[in-house]
Protein backbone atom coordinates (compact mmCIF):
# COMPACT_ATOMS: atom_id res chain seq x y z
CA UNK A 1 10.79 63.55 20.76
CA UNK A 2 14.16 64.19 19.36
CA UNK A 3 17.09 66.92 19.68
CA UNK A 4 18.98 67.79 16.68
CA UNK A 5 22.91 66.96 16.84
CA UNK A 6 25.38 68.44 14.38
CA UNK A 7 28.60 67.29 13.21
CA UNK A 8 30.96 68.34 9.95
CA UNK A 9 29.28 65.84 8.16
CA UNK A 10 25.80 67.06 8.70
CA UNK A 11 22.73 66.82 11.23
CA UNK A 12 21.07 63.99 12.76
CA UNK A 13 18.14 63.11 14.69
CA UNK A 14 19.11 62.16 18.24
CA UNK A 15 15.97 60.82 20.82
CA UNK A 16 15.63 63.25 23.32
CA UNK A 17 16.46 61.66 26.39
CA UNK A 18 19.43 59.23 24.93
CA UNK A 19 22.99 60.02 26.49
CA UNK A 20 24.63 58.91 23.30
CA UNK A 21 25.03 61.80 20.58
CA UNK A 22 25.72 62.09 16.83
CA UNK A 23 29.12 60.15 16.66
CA UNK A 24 27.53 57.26 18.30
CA UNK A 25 24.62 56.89 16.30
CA UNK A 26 26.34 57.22 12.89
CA UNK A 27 28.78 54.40 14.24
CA UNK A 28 25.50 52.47 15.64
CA UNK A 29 23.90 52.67 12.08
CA UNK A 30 27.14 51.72 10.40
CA UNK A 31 28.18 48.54 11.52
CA UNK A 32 24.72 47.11 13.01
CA UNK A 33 26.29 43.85 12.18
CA UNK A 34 26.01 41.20 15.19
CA UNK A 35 24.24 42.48 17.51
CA UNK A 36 27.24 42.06 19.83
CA UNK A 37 27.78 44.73 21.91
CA UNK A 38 31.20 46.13 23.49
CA UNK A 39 32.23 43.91 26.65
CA UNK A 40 31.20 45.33 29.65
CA UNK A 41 34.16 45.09 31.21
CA UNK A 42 36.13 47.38 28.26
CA UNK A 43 33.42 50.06 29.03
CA UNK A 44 33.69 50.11 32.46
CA UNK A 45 37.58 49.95 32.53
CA UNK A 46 37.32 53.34 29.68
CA UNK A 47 35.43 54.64 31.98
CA UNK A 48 38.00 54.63 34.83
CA UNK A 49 40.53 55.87 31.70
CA UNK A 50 38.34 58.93 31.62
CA UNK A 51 38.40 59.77 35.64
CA UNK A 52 42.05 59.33 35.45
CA UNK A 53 42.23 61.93 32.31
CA UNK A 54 39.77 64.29 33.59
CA UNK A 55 41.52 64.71 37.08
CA UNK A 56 44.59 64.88 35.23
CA UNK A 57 43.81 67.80 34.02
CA UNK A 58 42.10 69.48 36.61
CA UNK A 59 45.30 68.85 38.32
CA UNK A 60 46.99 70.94 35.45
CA UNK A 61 45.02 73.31 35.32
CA UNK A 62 43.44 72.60 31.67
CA UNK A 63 39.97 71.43 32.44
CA UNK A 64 37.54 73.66 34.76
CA UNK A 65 37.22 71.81 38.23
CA UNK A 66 33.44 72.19 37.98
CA UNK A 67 33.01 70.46 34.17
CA UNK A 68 36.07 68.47 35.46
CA UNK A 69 34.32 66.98 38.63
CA UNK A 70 31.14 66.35 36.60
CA UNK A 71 32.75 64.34 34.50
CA UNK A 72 34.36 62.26 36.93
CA UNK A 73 31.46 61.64 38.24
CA UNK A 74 29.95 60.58 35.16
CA UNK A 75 32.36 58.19 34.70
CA UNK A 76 32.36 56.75 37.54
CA UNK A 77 28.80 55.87 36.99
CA UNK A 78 29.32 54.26 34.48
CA UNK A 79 32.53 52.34 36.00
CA UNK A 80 29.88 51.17 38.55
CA UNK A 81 28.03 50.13 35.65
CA UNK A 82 25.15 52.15 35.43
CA UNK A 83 23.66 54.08 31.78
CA UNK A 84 24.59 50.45 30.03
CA UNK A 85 22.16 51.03 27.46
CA UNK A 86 23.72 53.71 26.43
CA UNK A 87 26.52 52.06 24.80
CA UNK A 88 24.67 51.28 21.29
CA UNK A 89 27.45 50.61 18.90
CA UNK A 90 28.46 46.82 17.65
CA UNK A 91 31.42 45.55 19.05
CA UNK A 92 32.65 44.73 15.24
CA UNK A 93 33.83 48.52 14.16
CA UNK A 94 35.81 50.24 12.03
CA UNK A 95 38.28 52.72 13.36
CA UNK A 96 40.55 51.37 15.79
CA UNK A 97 38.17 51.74 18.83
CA UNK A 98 37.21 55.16 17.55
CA UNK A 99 33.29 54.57 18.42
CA UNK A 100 33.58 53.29 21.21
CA UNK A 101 35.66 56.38 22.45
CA UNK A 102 32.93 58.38 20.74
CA UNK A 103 30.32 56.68 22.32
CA UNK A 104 32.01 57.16 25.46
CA UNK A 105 32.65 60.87 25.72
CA UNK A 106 29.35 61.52 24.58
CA UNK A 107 27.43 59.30 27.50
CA UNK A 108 29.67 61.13 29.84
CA UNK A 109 29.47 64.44 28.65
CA UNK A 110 25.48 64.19 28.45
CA UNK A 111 25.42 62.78 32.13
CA UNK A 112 27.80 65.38 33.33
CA UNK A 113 25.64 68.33 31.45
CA UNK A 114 23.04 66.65 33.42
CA UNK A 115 24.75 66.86 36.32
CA UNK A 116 25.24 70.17 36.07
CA UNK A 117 21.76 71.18 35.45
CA UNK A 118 22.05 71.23 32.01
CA UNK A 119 20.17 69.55 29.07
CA UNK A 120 21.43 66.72 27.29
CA UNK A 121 23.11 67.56 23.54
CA UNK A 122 24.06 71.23 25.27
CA UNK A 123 27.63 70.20 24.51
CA UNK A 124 28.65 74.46 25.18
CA UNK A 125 28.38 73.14 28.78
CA UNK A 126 30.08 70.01 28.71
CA UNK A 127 31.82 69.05 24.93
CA UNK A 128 32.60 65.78 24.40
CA UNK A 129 35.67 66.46 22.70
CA UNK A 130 36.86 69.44 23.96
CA UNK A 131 36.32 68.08 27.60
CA UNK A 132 35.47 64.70 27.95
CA UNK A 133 38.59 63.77 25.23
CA UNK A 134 40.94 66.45 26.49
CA UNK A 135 44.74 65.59 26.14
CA UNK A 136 43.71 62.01 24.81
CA UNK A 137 43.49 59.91 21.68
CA UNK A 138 41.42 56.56 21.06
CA UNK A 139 44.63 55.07 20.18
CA UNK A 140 45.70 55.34 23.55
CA UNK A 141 42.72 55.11 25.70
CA UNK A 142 41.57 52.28 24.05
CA UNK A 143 44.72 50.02 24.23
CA UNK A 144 44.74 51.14 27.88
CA UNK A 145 41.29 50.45 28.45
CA UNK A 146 41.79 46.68 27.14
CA UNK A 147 44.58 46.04 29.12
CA UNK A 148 42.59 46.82 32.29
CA UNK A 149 39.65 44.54 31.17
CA UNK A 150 42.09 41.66 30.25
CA UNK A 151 43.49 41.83 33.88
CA UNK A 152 40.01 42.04 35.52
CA UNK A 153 39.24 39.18 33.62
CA UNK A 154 42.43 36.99 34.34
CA UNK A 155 41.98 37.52 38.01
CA UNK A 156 38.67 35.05 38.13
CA UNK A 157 39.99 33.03 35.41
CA UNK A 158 43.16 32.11 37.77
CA UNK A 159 40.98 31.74 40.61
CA UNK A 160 38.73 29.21 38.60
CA UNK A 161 41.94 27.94 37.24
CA UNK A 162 43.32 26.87 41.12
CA UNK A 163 39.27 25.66 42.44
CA UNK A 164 39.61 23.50 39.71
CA UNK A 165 43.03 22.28 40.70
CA UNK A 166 42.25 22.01 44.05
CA UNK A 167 38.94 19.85 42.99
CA UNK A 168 41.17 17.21 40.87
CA UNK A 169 43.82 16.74 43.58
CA UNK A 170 40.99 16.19 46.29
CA UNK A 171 40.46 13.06 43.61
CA UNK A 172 43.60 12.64 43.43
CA UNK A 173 43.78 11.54 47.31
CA UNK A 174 40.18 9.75 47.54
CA UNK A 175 41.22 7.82 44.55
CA UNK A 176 44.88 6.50 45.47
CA UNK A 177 44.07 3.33 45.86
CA UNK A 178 41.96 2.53 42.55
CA UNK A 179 44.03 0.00 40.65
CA UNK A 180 42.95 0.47 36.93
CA UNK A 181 44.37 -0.24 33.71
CA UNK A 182 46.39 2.77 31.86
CA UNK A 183 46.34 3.11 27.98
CA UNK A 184 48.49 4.37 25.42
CA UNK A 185 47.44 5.25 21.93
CA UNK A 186 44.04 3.76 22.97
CA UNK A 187 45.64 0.48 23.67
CA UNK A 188 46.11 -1.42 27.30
CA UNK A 189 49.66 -0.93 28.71
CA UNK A 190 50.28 -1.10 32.34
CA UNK A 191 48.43 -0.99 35.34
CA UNK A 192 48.00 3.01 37.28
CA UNK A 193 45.98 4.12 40.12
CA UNK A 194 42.88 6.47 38.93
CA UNK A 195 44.22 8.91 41.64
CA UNK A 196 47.52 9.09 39.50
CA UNK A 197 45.11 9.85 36.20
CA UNK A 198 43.65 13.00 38.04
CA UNK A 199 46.90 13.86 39.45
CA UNK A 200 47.79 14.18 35.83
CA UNK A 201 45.11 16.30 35.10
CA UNK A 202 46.06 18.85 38.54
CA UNK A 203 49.34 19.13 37.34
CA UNK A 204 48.18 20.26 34.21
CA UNK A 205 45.81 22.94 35.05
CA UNK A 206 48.91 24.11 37.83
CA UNK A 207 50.81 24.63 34.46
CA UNK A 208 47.79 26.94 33.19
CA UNK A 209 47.21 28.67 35.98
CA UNK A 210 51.18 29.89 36.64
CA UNK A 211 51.73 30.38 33.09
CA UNK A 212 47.93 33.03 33.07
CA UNK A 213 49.16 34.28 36.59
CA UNK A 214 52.35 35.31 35.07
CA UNK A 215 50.89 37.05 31.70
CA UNK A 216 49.02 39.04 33.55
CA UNK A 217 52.38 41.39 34.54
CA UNK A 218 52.50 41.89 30.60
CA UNK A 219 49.63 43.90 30.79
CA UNK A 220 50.29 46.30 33.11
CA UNK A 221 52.56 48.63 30.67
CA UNK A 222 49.93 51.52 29.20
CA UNK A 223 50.74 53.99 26.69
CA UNK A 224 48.37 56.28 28.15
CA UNK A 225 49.31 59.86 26.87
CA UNK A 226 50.76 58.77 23.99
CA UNK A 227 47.78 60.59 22.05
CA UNK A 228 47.48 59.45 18.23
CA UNK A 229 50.53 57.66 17.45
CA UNK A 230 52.81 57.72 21.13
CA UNK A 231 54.40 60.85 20.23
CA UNK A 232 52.17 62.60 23.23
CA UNK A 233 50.90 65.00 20.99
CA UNK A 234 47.98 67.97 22.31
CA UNK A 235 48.76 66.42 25.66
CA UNK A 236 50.95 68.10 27.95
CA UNK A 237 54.90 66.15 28.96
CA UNK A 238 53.21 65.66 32.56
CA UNK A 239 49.89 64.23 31.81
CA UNK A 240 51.00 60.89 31.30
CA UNK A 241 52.73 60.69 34.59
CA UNK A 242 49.62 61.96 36.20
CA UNK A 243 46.93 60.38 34.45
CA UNK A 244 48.89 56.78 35.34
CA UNK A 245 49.39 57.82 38.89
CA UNK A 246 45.78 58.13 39.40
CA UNK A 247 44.57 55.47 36.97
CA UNK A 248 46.95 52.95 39.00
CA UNK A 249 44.86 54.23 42.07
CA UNK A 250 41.24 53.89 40.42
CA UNK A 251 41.64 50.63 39.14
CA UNK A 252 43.96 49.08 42.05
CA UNK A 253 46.38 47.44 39.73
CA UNK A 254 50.06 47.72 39.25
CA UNK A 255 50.07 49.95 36.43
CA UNK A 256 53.08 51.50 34.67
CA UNK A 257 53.98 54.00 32.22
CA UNK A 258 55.04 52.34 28.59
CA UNK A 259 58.75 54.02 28.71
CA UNK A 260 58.14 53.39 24.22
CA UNK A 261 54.79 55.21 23.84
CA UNK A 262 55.04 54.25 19.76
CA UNK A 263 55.79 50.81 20.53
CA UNK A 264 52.34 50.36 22.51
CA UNK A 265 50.30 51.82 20.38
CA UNK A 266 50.93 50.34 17.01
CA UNK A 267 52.20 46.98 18.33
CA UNK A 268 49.32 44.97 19.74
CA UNK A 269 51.70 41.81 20.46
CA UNK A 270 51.16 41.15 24.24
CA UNK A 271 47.65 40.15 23.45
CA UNK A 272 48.49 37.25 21.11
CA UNK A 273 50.84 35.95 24.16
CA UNK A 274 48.22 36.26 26.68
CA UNK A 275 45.31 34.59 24.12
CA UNK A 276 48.25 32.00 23.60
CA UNK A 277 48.09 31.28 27.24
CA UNK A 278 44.38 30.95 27.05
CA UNK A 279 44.84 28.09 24.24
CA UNK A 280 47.36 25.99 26.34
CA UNK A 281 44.62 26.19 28.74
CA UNK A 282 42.04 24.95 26.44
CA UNK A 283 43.82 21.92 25.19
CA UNK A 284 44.59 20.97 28.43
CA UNK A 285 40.64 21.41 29.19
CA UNK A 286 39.81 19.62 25.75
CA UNK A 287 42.27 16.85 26.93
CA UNK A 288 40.96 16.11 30.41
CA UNK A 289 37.30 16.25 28.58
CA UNK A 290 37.75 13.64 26.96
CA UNK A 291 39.65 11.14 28.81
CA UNK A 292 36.75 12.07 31.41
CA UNK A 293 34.08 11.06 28.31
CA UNK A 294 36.01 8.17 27.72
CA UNK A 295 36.33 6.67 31.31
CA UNK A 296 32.86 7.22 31.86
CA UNK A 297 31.39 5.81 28.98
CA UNK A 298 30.26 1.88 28.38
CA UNK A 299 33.60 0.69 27.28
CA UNK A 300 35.06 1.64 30.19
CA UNK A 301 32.86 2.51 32.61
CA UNK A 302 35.52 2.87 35.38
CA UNK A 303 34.09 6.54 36.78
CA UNK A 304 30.56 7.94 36.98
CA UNK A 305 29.97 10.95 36.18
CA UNK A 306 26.97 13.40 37.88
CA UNK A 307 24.18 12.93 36.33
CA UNK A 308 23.02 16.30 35.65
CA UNK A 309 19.93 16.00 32.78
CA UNK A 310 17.73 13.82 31.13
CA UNK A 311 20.06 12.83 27.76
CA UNK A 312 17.83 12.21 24.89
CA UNK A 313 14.34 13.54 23.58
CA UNK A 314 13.91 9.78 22.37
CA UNK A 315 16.13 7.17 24.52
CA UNK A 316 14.46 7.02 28.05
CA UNK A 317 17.07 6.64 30.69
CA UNK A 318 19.55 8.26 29.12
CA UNK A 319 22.68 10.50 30.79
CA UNK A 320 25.08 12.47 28.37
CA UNK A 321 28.38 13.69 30.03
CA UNK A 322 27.15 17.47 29.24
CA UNK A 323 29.72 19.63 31.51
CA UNK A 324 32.98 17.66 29.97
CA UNK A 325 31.26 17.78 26.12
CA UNK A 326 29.94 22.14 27.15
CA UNK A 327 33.81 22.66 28.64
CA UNK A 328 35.23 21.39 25.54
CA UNK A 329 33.17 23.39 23.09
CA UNK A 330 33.93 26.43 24.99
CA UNK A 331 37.94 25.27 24.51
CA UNK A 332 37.19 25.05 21.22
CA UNK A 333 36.12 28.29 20.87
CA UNK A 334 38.89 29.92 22.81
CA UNK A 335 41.07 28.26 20.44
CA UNK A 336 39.23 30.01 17.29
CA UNK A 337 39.39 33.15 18.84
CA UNK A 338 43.28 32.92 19.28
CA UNK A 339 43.29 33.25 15.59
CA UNK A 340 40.98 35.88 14.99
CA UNK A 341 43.62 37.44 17.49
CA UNK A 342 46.44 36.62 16.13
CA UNK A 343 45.32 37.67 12.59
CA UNK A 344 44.51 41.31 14.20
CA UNK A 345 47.71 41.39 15.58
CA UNK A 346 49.52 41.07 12.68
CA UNK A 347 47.26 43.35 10.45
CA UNK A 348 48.79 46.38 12.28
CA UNK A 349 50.31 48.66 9.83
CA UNK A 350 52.70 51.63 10.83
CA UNK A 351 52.01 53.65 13.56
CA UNK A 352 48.44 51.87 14.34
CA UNK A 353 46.37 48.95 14.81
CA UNK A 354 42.95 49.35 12.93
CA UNK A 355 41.61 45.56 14.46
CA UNK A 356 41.71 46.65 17.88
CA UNK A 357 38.22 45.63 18.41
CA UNK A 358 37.99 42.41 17.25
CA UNK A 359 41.03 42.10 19.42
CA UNK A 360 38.85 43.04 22.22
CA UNK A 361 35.73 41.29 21.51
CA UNK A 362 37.72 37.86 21.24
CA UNK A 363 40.08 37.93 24.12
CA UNK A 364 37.88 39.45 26.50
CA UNK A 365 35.11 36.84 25.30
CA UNK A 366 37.53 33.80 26.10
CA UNK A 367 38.77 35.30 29.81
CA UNK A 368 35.25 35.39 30.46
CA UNK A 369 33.59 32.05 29.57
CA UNK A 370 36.77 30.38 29.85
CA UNK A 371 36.81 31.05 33.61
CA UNK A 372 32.77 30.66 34.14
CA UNK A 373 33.69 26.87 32.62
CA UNK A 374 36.16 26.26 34.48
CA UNK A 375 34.08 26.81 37.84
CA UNK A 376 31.21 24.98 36.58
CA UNK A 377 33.13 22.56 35.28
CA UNK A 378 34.61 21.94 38.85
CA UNK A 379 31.18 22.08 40.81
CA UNK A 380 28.65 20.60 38.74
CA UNK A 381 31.08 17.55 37.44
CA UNK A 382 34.61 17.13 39.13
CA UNK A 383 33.88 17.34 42.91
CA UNK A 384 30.98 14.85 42.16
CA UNK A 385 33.15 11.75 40.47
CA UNK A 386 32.84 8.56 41.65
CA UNK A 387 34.70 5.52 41.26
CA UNK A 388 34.32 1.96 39.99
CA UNK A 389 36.83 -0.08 41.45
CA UNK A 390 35.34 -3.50 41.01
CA UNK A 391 35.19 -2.53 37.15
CA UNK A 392 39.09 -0.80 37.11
CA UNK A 393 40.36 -4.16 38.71
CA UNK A 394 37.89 -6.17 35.90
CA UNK A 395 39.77 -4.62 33.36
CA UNK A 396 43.39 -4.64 34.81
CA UNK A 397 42.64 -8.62 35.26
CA UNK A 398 41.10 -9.31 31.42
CA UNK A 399 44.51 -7.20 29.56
CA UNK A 400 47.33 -8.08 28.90
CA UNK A 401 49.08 -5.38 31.31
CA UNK A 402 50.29 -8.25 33.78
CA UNK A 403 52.60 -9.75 31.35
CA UNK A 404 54.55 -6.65 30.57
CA UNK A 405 54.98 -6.04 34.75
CA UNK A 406 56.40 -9.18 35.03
CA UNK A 407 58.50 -9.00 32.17
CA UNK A 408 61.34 -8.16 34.09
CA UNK A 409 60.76 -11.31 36.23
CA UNK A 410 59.95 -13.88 34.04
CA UNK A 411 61.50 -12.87 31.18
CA UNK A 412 59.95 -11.08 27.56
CA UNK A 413 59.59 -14.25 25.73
CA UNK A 414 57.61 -16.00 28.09
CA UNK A 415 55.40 -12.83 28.74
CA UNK A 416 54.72 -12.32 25.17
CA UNK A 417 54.04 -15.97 24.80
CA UNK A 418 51.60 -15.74 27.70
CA UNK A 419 50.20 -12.86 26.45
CA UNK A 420 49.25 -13.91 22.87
CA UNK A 421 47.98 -17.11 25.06
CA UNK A 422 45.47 -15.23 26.88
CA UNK A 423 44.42 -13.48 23.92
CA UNK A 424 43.87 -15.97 21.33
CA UNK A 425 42.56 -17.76 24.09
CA UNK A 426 40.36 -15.45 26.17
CA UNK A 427 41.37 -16.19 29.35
CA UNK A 428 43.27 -14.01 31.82
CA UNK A 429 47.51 -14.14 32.17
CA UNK A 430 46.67 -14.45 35.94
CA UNK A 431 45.30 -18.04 35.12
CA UNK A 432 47.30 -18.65 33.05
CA UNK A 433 50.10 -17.88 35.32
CA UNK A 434 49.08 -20.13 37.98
CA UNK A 435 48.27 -23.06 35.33
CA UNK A 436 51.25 -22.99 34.82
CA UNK A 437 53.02 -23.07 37.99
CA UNK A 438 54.90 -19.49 37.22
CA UNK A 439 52.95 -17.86 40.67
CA UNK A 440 50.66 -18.87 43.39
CA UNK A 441 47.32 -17.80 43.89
CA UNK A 442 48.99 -16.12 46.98
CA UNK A 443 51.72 -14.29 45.19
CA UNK A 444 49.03 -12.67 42.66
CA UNK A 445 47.01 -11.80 45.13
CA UNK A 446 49.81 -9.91 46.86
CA UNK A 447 50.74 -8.43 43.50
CA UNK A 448 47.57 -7.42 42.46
CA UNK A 449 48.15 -4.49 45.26
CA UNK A 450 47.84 -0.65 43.76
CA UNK A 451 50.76 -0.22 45.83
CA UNK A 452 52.93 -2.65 43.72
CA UNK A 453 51.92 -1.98 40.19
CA UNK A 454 51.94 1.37 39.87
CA UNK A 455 55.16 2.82 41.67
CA UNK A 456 58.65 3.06 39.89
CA UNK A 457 60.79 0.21 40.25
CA UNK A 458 60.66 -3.38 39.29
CA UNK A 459 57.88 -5.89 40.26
CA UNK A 460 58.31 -8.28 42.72
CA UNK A 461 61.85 -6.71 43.99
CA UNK A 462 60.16 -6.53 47.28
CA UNK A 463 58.26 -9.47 47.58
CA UNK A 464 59.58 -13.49 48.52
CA UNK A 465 58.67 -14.94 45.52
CA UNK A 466 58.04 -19.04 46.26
CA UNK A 467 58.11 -19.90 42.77
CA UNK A 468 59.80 -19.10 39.57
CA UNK A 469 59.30 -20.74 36.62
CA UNK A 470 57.59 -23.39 38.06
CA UNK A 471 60.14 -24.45 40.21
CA UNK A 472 59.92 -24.22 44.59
């Protein structure tokens, strides 16, 4: 069964009991291209945009308080995220937002017709346009509407952002006393604890999480009002005011009215700062993914990862470091996306910004599986770490890391010669400094103390060295 919708292009065929009308379905037919629908989050925060517009203007006496109250109400269904399937048109669209808006004010004018004991497509009770869209534009509700998803989403993504730190310093502690060999350029240097390593890492993520903390105060200027191009045109000089007022009190966030309403609508700029955020924070994920990779795998071997899943269809036995290797991929991604941002960013010309929707799809996509990572990441592999202390000290004992601590003592020619010793040789500098009469078994034992190696000052300062140079 269908009900017959017109528009100034023509008639179309709309199923009977669908909420969404003409404008949606065109839009739905045009660019079925991904199958990716509008975030949930963007619809439920336009949603919110259209209680705070429609009791706007019941407050101003523009909109009937009976159409007005339905269609509060009908948004605020769908803010509590109900008539979902409604929302047929692919994120990737044409039209700065437009069918999205469309799609809205048609799912909300049906429901409020509804409401009001009408039948859907009836629009003489409840017009989409006339009603739903009264003293608004897409090119401010939309930009409005993102900012509100953005900051829903950075909320959990800062939380995940501090579980996670809070995870790597609880290593941090439990792993103080690990002595193990530090690298540079994938190279042995000089002895560290593995509790410095992840302190490394905390610091790191603390970085991430002020810095997306922060952004989030970026967001909370809205050009709502500012109609088609920020001029506030076909909306009244004291709708803005009052359509922020009460959209700061749906939403609970710290809202404020963009004093430059042309500035926020055709400049789209904040969003490449906050997406640039989101990239620090994936290279520092990438980073720590990969040192975590490297320490656990059979080179090294100096942590143990969970084991979380059988890693091969073919080799029995085998573990693969999955949440590192699914963290990084999602990293990568974020990363991509900051491009595809950046490029819509700059594509706006004059008083608008035609990409904001793959604006949306792309930053909103990141927030969200950025911060689902990051929590995963923390309980199914970080909390779980264990140590291999016996194997840290192996390695600090077979490099050549002893010779450059006790450069300062012994001097740098006789450490380099004792290094190239134990390497052409294969033995360890710690034999080789007790063949040769330069320590004590006792001494190296006393050295060989976390405590000693891997704090700032030089070695041996604080210890009563018995011989030097093989001299009493």
């Amino acid at each position: 069964m269908y009900r017959t919708e017109t528009d100034f292009l023509g008639e179309k065929l709309i199923p009977r009991g669908a909420y969404y009308g003409i404008h949606t379905l065109r839009a739905a037919q045009n660019f079925d291209v991904s199958r990716q629908k509008v975030h949930p989050e963007l619809i439920k925060s336009l949603a919110i945009v259209k209680q705070a517009a429609a009791e706007s203007n019941m407050t101003m006496g523009l909109l009937d308080n009976n159409i007005g109250s339905a269609i509060f109400q009908a948004a605020g269904d769908i803010a509590d995220g109900k008539f979902a399937d409604a929302f047929i048109v692919d994120a990737f669209q044409g039209g700065a937002g437009t069918s999205t808006n469309m799609n809205m004010n048609e799912v909300i004018a049906n429901r409020a017709i509804e409401l009001l004991g009408g039948e859907k497509g009836h629009y003489d009770l409840v017009h989409p346009l006339d009603h739903v869209n009264m003293s608004q534009s897409t090119n401010d509700v939309y930009p409005t509407a993102l900012r509100i998803a953005a900051i829903r989403l950075l909320l959990p993504l800062s939380e995940a952002c501090a579980t996670l730190q809070g995870a790597l310093q609880r290593k941090e502690e439990e792993f103080s006393g690990v002595l193990k060999l530090g690298r540079t350029e994938m190279q042995d240097a000089v002895p560290v604890t593995l509790g410095q390593e992840f302190s490394a890492w905390a610091e790191a993520i603390s970085r991430d999480r002020w810095r997306l903390y922060k952004v989030e105060e970026r967001l909370r200027k809205v050009n709502l009002g500012g109609t088609a191009v920020g001029t506030g045109i076909n909306a009244p000089r004291k709708y803005s005011y009052i359509a922020i007022e009460r959209l700061r009190s749906l939403s609970g966030l710290g809202l404020a009215r963009d004093e430059n309403s042309i500035d926020g609508t055709q400049n789209a700029d904040v969003f490449v700062e906050v997406s640039g955020m989101l990239k620090a924070c994936a290279a520092t994920m990438i980073k720590m993914s990969s040192d975590l990779r490297l320490l656990s795998s059979s080179p090294f071997g100096e942590i143990k990862l969970p084991k979380l899943q059988a890693g091969s269809s073919i080799m029995p036995g085998k573990v693969n470091p999955v949440m590192p290797e699914m963290v990084s991929q999602v990293a990568y991604q974020v990363i991509a996306n900051d491009l595809a941002i950046t490029l819509a960013v700059q594509s706006g010309q004059l008083e608008l910004n035609a990409f904001y929707p793959l604006i949306a799809v792309n930053l909103l996509s990141s927030l969200e599986s950025m911060a689902k990572a990051l929590r995963l990441f923390s309980e199914k592999c970080i909390v779980n770490i264990e140590a291999m202390p016996e194997v840290c000290l192996k390695h600090v004992k077979n490099s050549t890391a002893l010779a450059t601590v006790l450069a300062p003592v012994i001097g740098y020619e006789k450490a380099a010669r004792l290094a190239k010793k134990a390497l052409d040789s294969g033995r360890q500098v710690i034999d080789l400094l007790i063949e040769e009469n330069v320590f004590t078994q006792e001494e190296i034992s006393e050295l060989l103390q976390a405590q000693q190696l891997t704090r700032a000052g030089v070695i041996g300062q604080d210890i009563k060295w018995q011989r030097r140079d093989g001299h009493e």
